[in-house]
N, C-alpha and C. Protein backbone atom coordinates (compact mmCIF):
# COMPACT_ATOMS: atom_id res chain seq x y z
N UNK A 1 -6.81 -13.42 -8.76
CA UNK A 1 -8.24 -13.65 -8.89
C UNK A 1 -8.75 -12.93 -10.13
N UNK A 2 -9.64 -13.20 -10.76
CA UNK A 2 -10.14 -13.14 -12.07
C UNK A 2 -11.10 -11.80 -11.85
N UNK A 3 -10.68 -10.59 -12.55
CA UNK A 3 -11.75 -9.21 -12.64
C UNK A 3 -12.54 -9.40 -13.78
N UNK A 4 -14.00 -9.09 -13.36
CA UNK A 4 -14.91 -8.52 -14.74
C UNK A 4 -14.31 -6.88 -15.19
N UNK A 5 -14.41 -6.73 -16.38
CA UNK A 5 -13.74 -5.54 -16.96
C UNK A 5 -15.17 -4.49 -16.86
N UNK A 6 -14.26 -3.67 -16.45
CA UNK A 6 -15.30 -2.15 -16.15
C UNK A 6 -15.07 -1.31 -17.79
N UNK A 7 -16.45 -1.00 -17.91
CA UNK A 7 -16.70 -0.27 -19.53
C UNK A 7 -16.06 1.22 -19.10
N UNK A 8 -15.39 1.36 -20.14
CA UNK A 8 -15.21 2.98 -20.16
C UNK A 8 -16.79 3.82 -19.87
N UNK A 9 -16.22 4.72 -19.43
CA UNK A 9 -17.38 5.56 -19.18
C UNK A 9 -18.26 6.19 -20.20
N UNK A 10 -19.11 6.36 -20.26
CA UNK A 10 -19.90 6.63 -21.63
C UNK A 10 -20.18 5.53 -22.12
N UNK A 11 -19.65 3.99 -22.07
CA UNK A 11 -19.77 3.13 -23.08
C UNK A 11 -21.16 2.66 -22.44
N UNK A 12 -22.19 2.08 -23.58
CA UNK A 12 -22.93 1.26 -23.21
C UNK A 12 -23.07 -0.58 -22.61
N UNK A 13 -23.14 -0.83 -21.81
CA UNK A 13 -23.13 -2.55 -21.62
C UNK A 13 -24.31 -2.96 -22.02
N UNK A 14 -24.05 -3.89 -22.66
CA UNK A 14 -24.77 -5.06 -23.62
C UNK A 14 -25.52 -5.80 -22.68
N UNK A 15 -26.77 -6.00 -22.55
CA UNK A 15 -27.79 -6.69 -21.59
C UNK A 15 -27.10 -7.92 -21.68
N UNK A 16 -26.71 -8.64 -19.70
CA UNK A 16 -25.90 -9.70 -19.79
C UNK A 16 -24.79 -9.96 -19.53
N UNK A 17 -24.13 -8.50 -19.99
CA UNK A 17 -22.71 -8.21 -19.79
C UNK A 17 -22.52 -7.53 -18.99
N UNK A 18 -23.48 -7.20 -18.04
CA UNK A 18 -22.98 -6.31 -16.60
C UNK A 18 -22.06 -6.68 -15.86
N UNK A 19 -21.63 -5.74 -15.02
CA UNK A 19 -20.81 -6.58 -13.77
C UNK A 19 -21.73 -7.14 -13.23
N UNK A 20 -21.17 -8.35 -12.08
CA UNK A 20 -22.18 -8.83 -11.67
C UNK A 20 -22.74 -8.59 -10.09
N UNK A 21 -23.69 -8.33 -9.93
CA UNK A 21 -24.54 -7.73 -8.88
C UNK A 21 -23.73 -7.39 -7.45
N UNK A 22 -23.53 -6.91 -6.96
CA UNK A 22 -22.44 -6.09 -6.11
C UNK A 22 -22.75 -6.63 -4.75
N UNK A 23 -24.38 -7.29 -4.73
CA UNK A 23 -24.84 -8.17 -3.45
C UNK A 23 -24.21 -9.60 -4.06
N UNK A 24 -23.81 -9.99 -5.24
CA UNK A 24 -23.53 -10.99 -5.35
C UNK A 24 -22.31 -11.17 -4.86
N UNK A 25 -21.19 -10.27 -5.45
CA UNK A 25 -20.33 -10.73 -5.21
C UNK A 25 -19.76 -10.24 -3.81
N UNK A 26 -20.64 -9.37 -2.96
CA UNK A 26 -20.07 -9.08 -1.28
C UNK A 26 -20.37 -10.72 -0.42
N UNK A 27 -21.51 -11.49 -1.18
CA UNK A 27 -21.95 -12.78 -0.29
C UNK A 27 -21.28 -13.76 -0.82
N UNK A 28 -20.42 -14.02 -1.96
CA UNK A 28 -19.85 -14.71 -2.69
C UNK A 28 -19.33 -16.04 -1.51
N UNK A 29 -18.71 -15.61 -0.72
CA UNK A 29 -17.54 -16.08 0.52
C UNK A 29 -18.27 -17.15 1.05
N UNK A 30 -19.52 -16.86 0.94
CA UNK A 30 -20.42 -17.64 1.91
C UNK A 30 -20.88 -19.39 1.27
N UNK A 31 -20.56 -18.98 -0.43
CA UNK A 31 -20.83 -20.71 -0.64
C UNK A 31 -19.48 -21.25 -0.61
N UNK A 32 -19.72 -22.44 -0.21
CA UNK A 32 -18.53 -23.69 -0.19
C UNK A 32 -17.48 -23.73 -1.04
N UNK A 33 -16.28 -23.83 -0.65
CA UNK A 33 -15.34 -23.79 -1.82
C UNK A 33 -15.75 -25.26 -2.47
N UNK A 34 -15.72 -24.50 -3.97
CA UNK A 34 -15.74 -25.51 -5.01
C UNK A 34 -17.75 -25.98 -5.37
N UNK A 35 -18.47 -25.23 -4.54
CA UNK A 35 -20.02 -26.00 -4.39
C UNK A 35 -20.40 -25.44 -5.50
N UNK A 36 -21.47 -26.46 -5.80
CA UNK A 36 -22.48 -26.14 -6.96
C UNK A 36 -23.57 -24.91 -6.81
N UNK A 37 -23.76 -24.09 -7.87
CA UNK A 37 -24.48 -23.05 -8.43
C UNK A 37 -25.72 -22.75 -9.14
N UNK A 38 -26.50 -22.63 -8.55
CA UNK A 38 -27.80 -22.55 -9.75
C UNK A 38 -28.06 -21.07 -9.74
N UNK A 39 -28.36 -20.60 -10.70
CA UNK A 39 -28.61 -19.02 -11.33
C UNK A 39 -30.23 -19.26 -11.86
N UNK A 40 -30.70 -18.67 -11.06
CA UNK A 40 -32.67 -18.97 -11.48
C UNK A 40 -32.50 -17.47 -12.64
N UNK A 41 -33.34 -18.36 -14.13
CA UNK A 41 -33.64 -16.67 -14.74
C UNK A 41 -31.93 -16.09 -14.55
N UNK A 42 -31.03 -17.14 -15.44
CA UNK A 42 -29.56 -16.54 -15.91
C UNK A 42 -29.19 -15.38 -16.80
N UNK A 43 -30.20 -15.18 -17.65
CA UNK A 43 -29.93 -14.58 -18.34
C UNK A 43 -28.65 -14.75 -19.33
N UNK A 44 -27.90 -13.87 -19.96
CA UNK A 44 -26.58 -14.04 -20.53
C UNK A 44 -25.50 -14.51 -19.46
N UNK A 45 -25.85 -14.63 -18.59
CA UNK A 45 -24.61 -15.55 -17.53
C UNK A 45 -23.31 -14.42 -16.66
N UNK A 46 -23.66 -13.19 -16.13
CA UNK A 46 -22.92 -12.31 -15.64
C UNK A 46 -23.31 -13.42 -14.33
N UNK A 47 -23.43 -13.56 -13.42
CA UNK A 47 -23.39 -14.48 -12.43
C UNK A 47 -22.33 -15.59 -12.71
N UNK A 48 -23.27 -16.24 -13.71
CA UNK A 48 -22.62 -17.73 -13.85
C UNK A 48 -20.79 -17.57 -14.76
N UNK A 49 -20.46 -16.43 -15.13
CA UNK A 49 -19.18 -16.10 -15.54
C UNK A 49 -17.97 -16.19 -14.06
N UNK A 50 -19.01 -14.91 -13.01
CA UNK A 50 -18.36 -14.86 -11.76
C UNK A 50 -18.09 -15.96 -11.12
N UNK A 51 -19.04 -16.71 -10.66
CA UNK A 51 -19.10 -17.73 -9.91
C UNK A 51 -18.03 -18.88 -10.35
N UNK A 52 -18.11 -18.90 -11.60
CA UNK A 52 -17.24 -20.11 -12.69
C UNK A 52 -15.99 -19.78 -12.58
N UNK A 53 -15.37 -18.51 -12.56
CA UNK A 53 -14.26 -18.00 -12.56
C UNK A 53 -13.91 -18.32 -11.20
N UNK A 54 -14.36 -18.70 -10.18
CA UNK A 54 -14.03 -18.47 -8.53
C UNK A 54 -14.18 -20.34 -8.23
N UNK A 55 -14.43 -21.32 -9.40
CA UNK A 55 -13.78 -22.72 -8.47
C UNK A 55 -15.46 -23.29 -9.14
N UNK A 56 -16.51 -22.75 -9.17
CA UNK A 56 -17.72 -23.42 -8.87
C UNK A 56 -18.65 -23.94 -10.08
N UNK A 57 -19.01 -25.09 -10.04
CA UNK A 57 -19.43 -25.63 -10.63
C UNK A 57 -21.14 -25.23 -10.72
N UNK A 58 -21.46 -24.54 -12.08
CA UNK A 58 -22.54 -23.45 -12.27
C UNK A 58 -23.65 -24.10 -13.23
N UNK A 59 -25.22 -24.22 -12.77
CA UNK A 59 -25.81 -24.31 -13.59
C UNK A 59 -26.74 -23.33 -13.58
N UNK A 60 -27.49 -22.81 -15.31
CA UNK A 60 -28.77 -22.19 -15.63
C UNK A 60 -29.34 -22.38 -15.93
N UNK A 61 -30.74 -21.62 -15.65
CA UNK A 61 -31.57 -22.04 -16.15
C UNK A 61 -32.76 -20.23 -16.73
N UNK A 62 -32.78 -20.60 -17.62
CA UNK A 62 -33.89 -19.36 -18.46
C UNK A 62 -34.30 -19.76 -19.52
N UNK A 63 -35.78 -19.08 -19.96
CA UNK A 63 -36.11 -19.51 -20.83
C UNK A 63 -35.99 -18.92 -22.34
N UNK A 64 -34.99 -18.49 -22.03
CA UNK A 64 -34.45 -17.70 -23.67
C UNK A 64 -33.00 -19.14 -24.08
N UNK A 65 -33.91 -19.38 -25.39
CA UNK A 65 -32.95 -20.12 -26.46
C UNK A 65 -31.40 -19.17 -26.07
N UNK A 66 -31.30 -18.02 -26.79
CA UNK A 66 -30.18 -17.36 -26.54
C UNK A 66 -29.55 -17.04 -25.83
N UNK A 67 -30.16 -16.66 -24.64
CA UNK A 67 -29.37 -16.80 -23.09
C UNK A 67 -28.49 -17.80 -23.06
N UNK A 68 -29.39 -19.21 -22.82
CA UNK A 68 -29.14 -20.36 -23.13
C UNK A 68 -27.44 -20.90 -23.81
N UNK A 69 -27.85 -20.76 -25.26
CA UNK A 69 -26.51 -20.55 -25.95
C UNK A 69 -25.19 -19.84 -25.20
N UNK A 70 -25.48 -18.46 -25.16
CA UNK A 70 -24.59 -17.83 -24.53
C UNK A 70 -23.80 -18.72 -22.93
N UNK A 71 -24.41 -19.42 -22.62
CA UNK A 71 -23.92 -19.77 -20.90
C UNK A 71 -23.44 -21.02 -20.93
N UNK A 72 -23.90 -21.90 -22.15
CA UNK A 72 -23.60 -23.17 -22.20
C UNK A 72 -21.88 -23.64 -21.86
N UNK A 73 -21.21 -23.14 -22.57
CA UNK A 73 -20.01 -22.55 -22.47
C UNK A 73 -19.26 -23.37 -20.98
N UNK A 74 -19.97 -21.98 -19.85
CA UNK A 74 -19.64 -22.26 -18.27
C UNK A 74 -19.98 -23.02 -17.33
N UNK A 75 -20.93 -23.74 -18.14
CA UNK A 75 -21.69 -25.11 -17.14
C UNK A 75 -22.78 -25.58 -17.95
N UNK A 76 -23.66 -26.53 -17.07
CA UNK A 76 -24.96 -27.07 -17.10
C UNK A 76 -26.28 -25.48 -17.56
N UNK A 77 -26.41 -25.69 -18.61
CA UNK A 77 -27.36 -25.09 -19.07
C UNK A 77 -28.88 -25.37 -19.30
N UNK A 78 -29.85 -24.71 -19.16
CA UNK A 78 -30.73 -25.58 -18.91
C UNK A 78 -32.26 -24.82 -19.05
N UNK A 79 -32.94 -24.89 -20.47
CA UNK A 79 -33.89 -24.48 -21.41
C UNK A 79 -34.88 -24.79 -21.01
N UNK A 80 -35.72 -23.76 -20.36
CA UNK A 80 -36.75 -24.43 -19.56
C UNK A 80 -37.71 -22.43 -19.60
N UNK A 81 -38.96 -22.74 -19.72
CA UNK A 81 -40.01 -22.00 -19.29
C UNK A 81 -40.71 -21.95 -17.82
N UNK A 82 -40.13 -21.70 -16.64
CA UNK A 82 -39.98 -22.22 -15.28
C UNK A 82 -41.47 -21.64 -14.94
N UNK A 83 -42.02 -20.38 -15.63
CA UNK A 83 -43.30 -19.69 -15.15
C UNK A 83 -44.28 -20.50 -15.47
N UNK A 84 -44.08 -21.27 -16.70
CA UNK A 84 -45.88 -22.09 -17.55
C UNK A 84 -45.44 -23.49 -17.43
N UNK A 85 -44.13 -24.19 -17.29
CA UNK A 85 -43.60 -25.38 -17.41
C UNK A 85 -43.36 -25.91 -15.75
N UNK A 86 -42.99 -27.17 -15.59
CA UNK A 86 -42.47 -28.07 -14.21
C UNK A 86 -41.49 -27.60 -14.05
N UNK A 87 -41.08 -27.28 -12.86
CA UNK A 87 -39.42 -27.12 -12.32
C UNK A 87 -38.53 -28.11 -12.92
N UNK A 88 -37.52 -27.82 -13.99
CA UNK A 88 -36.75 -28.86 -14.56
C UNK A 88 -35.59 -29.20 -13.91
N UNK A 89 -35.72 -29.26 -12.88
CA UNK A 89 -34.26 -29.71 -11.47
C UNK A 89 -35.12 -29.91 -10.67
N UNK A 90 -36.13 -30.61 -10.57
CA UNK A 90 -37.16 -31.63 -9.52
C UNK A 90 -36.24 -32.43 -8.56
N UNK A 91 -35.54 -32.18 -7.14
CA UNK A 91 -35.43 -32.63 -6.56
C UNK A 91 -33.37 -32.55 -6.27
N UNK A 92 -33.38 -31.80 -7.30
CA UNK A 92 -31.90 -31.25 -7.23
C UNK A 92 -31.80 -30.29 -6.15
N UNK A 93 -30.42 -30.05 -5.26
CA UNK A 93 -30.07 -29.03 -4.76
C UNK A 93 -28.91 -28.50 -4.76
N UNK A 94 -28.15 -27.22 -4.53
CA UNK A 94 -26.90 -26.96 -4.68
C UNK A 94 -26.55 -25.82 -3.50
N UNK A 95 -25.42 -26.12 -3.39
CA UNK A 95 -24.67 -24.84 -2.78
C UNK A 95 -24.80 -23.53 -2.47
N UNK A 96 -25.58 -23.28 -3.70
CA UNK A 96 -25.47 -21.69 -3.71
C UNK A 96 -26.86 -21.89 -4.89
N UNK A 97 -28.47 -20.70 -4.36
CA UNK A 97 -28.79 -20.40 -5.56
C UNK A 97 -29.02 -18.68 -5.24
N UNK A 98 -28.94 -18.31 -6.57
CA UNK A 98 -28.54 -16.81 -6.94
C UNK A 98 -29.80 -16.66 -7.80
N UNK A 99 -30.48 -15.25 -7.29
CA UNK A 99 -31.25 -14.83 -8.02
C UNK A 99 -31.40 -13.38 -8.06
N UNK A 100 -31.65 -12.91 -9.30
CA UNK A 100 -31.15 -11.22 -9.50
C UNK A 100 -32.34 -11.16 -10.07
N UNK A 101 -32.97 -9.53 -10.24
CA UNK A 101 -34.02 -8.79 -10.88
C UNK A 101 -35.35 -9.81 -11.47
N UNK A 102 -35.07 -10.49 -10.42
CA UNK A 102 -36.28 -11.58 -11.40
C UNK A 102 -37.47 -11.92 -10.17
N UNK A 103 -38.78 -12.10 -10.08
CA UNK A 103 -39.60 -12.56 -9.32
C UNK A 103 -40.63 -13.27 -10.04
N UNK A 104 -41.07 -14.49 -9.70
CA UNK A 104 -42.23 -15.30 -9.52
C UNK A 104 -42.57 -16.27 -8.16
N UNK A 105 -43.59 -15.27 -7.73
CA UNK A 105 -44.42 -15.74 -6.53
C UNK A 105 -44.60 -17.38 -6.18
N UNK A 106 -45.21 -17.90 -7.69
CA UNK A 106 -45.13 -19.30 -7.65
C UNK A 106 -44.28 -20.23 -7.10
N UNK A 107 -43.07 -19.57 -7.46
CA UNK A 107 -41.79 -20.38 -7.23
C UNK A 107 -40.81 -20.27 -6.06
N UNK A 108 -41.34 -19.15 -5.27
CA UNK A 108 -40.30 -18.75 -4.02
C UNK A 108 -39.86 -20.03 -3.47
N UNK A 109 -41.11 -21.09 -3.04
CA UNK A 109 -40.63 -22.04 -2.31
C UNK A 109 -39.73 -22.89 -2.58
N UNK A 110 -39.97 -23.36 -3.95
CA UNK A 110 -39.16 -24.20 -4.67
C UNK A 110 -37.99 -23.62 -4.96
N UNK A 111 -37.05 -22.30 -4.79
CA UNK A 111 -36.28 -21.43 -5.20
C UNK A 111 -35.67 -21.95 -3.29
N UNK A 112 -36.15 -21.70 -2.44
CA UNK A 112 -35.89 -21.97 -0.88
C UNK A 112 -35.28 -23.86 -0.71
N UNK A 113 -36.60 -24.24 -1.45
CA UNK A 113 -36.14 -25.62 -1.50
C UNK A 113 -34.87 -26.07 -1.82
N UNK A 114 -34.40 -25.45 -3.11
CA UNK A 114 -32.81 -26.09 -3.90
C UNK A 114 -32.04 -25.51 -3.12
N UNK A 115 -31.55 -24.84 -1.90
CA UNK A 115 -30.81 -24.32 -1.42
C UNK A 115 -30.13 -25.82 -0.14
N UNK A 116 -29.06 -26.31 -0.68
CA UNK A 116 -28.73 -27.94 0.23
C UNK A 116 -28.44 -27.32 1.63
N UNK A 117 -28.19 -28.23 2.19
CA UNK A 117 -27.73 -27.86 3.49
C UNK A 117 -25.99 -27.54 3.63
N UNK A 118 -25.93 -26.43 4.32
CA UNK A 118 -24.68 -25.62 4.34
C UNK A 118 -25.28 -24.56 3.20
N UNK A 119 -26.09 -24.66 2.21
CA UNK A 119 -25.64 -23.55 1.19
C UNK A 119 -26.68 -22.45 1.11
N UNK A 120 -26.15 -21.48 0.21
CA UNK A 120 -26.88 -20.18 0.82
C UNK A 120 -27.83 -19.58 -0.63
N UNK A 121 -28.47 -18.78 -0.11
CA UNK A 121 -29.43 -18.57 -1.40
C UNK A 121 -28.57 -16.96 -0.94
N UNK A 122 -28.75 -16.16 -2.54
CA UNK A 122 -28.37 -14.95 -2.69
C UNK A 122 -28.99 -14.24 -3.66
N UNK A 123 -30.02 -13.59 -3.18
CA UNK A 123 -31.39 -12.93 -3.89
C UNK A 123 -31.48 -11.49 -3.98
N UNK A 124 -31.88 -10.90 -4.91
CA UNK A 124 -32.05 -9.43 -5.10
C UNK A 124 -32.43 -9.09 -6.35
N UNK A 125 -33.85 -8.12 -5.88
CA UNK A 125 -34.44 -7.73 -6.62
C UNK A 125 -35.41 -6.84 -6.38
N UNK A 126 -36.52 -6.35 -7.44
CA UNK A 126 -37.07 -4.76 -7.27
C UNK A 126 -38.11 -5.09 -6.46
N UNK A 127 -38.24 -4.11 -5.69
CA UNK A 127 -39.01 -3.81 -4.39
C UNK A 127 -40.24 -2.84 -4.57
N UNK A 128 -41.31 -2.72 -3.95
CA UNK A 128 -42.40 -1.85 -3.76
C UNK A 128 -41.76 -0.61 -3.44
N UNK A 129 -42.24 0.44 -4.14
CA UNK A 129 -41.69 1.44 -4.49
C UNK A 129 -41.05 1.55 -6.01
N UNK A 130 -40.65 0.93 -6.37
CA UNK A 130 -39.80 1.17 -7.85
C UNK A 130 -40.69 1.79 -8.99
N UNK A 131 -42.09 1.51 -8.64
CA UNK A 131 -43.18 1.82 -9.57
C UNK A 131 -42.84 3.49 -9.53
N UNK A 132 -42.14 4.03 -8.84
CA UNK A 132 -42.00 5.41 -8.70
C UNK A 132 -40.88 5.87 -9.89
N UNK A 133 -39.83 4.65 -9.96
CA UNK A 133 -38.57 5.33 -10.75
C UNK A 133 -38.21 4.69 -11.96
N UNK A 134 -39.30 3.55 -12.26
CA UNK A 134 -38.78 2.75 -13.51
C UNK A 134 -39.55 1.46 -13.50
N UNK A 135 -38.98 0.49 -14.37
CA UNK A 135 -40.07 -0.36 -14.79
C UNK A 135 -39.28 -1.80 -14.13
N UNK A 136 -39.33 -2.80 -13.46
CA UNK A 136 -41.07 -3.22 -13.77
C UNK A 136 -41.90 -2.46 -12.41
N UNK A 137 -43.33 -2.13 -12.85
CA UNK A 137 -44.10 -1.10 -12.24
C UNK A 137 -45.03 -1.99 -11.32
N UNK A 138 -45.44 -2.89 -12.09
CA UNK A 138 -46.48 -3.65 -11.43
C UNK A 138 -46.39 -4.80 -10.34
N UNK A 139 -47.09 -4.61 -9.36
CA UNK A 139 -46.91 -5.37 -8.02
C UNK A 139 -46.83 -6.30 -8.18
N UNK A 140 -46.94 -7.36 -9.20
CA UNK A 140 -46.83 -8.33 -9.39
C UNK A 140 -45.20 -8.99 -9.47
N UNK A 141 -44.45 -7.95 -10.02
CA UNK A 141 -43.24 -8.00 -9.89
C UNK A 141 -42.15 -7.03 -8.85
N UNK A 142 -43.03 -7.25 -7.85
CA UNK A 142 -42.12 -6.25 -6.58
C UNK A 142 -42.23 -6.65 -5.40
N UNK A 143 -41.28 -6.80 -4.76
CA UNK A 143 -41.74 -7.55 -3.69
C UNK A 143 -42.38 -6.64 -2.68
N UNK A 144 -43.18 -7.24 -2.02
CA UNK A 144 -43.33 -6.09 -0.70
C UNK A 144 -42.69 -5.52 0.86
N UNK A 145 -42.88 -5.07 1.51
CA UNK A 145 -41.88 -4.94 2.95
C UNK A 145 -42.03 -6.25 3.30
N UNK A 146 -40.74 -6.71 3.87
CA UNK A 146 -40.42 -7.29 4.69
C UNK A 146 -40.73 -9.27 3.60
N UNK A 147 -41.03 -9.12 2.59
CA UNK A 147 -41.36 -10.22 1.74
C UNK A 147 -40.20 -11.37 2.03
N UNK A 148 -39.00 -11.05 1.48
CA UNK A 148 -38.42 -12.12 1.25
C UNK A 148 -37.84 -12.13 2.52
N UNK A 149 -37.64 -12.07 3.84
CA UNK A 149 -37.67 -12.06 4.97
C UNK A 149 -38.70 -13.43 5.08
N UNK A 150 -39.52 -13.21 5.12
CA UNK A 150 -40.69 -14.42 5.29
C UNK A 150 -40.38 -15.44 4.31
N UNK A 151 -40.29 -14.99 2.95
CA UNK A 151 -39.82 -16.14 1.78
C UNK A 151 -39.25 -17.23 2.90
N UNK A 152 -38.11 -16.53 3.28
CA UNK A 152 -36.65 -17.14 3.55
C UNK A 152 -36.63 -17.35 5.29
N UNK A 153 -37.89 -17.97 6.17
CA UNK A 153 -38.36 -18.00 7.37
C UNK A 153 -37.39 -19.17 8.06
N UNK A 154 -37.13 -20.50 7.17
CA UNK A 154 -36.66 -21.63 7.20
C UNK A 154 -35.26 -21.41 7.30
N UNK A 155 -34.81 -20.95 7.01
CA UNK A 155 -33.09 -20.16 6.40
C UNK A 155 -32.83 -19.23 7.75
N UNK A 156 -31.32 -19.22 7.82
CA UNK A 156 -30.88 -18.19 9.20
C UNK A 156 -30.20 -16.67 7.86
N UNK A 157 -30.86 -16.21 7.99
CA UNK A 157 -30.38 -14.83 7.77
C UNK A 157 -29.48 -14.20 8.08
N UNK A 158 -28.12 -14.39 7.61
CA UNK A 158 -27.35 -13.52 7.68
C UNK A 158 -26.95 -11.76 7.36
N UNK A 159 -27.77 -11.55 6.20
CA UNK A 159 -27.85 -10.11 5.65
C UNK A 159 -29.20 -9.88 4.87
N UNK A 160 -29.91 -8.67 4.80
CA UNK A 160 -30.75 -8.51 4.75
C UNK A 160 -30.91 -6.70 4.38
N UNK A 161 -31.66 -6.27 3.39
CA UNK A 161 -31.43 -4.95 2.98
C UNK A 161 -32.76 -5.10 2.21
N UNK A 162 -33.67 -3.44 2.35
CA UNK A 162 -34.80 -3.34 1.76
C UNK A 162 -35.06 -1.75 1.90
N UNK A 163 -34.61 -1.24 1.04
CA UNK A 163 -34.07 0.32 0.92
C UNK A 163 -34.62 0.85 -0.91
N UNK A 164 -33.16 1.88 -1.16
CA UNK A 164 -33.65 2.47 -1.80
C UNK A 164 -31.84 2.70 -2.69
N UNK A 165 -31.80 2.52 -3.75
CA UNK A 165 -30.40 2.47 -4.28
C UNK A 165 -29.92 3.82 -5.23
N UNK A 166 -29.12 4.49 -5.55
CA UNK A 166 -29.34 5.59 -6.09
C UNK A 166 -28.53 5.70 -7.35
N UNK A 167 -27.58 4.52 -7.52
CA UNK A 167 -27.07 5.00 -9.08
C UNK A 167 -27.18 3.33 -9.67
N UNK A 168 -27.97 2.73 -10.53
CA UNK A 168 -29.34 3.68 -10.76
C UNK A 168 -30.27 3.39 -9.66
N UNK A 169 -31.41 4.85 -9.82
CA UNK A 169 -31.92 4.32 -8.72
C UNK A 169 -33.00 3.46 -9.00
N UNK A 170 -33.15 2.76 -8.07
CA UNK A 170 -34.00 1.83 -7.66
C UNK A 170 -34.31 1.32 -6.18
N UNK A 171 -35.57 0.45 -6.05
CA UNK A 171 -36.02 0.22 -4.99
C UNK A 171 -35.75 -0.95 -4.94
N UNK A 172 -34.80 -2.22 -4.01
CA UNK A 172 -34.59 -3.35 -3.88
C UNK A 172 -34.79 -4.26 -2.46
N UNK A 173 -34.64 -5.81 -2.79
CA UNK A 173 -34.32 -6.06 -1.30
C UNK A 173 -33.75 -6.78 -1.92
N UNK A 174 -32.92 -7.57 -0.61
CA UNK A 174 -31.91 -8.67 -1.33
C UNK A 174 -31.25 -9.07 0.66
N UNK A 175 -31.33 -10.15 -0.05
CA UNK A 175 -31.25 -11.51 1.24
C UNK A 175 -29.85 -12.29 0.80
N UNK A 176 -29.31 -12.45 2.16
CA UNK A 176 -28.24 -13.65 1.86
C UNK A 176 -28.40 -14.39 3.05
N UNK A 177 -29.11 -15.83 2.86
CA UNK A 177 -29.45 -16.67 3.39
C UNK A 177 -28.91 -18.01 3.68
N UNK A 178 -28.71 -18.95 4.55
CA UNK A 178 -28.19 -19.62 4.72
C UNK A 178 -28.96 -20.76 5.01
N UNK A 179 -28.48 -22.13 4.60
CA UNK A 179 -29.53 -23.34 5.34
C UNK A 179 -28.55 -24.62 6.37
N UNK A 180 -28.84 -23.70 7.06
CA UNK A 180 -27.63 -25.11 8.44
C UNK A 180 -27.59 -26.24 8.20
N UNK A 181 -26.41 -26.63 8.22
CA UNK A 181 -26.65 -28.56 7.78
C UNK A 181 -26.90 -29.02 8.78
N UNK A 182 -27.39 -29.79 8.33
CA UNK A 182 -27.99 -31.29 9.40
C UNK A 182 -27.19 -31.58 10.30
N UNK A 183 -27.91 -31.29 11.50
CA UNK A 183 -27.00 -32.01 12.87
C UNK A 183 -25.44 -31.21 12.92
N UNK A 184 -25.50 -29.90 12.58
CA UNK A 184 -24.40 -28.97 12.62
C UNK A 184 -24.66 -28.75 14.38
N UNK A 185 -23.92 -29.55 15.77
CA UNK A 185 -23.91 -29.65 16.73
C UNK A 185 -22.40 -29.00 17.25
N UNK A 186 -22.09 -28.42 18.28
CA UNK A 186 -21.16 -27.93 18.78
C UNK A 186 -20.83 -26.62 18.48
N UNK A 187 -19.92 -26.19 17.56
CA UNK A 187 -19.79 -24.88 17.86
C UNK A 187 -20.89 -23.93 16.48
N UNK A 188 -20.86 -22.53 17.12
CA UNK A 188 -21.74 -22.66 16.24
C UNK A 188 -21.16 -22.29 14.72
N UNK A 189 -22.42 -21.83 13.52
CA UNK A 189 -21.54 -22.19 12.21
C UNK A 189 -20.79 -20.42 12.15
N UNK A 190 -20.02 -20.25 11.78
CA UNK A 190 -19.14 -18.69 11.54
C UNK A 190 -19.74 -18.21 9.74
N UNK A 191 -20.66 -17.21 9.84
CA UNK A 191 -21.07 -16.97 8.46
C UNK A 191 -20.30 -15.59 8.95
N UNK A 192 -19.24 -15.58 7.57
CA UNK A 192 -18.40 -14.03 8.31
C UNK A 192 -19.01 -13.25 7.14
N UNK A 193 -19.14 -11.74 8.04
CA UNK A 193 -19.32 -10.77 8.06
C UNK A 193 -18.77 -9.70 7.36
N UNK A 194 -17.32 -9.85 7.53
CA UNK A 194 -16.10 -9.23 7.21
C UNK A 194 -15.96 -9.25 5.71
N UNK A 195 -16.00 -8.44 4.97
CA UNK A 195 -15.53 -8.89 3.05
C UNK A 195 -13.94 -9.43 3.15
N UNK A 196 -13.82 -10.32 2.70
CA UNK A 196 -12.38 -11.33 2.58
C UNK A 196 -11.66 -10.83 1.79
N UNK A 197 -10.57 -10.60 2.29
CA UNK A 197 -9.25 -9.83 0.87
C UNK A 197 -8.99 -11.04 -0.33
């Protein structure tokens, strides 16, 4: 299986080039082998690298030209101003959507919406409180208690965290959500628990 490379210590990582989110890759298991990917607000593509490397067919979307560039590479890329512009995947859904350090209120639903049936949304980001340890400060970009809990009302919740993180620190929540397929009758669905060797 394919490792992201860990920086020597001291070294700086290049915005983009992080590993990728540690809630991402503990819920990883949970989309479909081989299912499609949307990365809301990709940024340089540390998601869409992981995900691509593991079978899945990945699209982004942010509104940086350069992001952009950078991700084209690993999939469907996709240049769009999602805060002032139309949702540019009107009626698309996929497997898996992933969303890291990013919030707009506007869009939760439509972010709930692209999530198909069987597939799981995997969200995390800064929480009320963070205004204490770093930026972004303003409520506008934090979610509040118990927020994406409600976001994600429609969805069966499998994991769920709204704490306090310490290297670095920060204040987060982060959801891994699921949307039952249609007429999933008999036994019930197994969202495991267990991290998979």
């Amino acid at each position: 299986m394919p490792t992201t490379p860990t920086p020597l210590a001291g070294t700086p990582v290049l915005h983009g080039n992080e590993p990728p989110s540690t809630w991402v890759r503990r819920w990883t298991h949970l989309i479909p082998s081989g299912g499609s990917v949307l990365d809301v607000a990709c940024g340089h593509g540390r998601h869409l690298r992981w995900l691509a490397e593991r079978g899945h067919t990945v699209t982004g979307v942010d509104r940086s030209a350069e992001a952009i560039a950078a991700v084209a590479p690993l999939g469907r890329a996709v240049l769009a101003d999602i805060e002032n512009g139309p949702w540019p995947l009107d009626g698309e859904t996929f497997d898996a959507v992933v969303v890291t350090n990013y919030l707009w209120r506007p869009l939760l639903a439509q972010i709930v919406a692209s999530v198909a049936p069987g597939g799981v949304l995997l969200y995390e980001t800064f929480a009320s409180g963070h205004e204490t340890v770093g930026r972004p400060a303003r409520p506008d970009f934090l979610l509040q208690p118990g927020e994406l809990l409600q976001t994600c009302s429609g969805l069966r919740v499998v994991a769920y965290e709204d704490g306090f993180c310490s290297t670095p620190e920060r204040f987060v929540q982060r959801i891994a959500a699921v949307r039952e397929p249609r007429g999933a009758g008999g036994q019930p669905a197994r969202h495991l628990l267990d991290i998979p060797e």
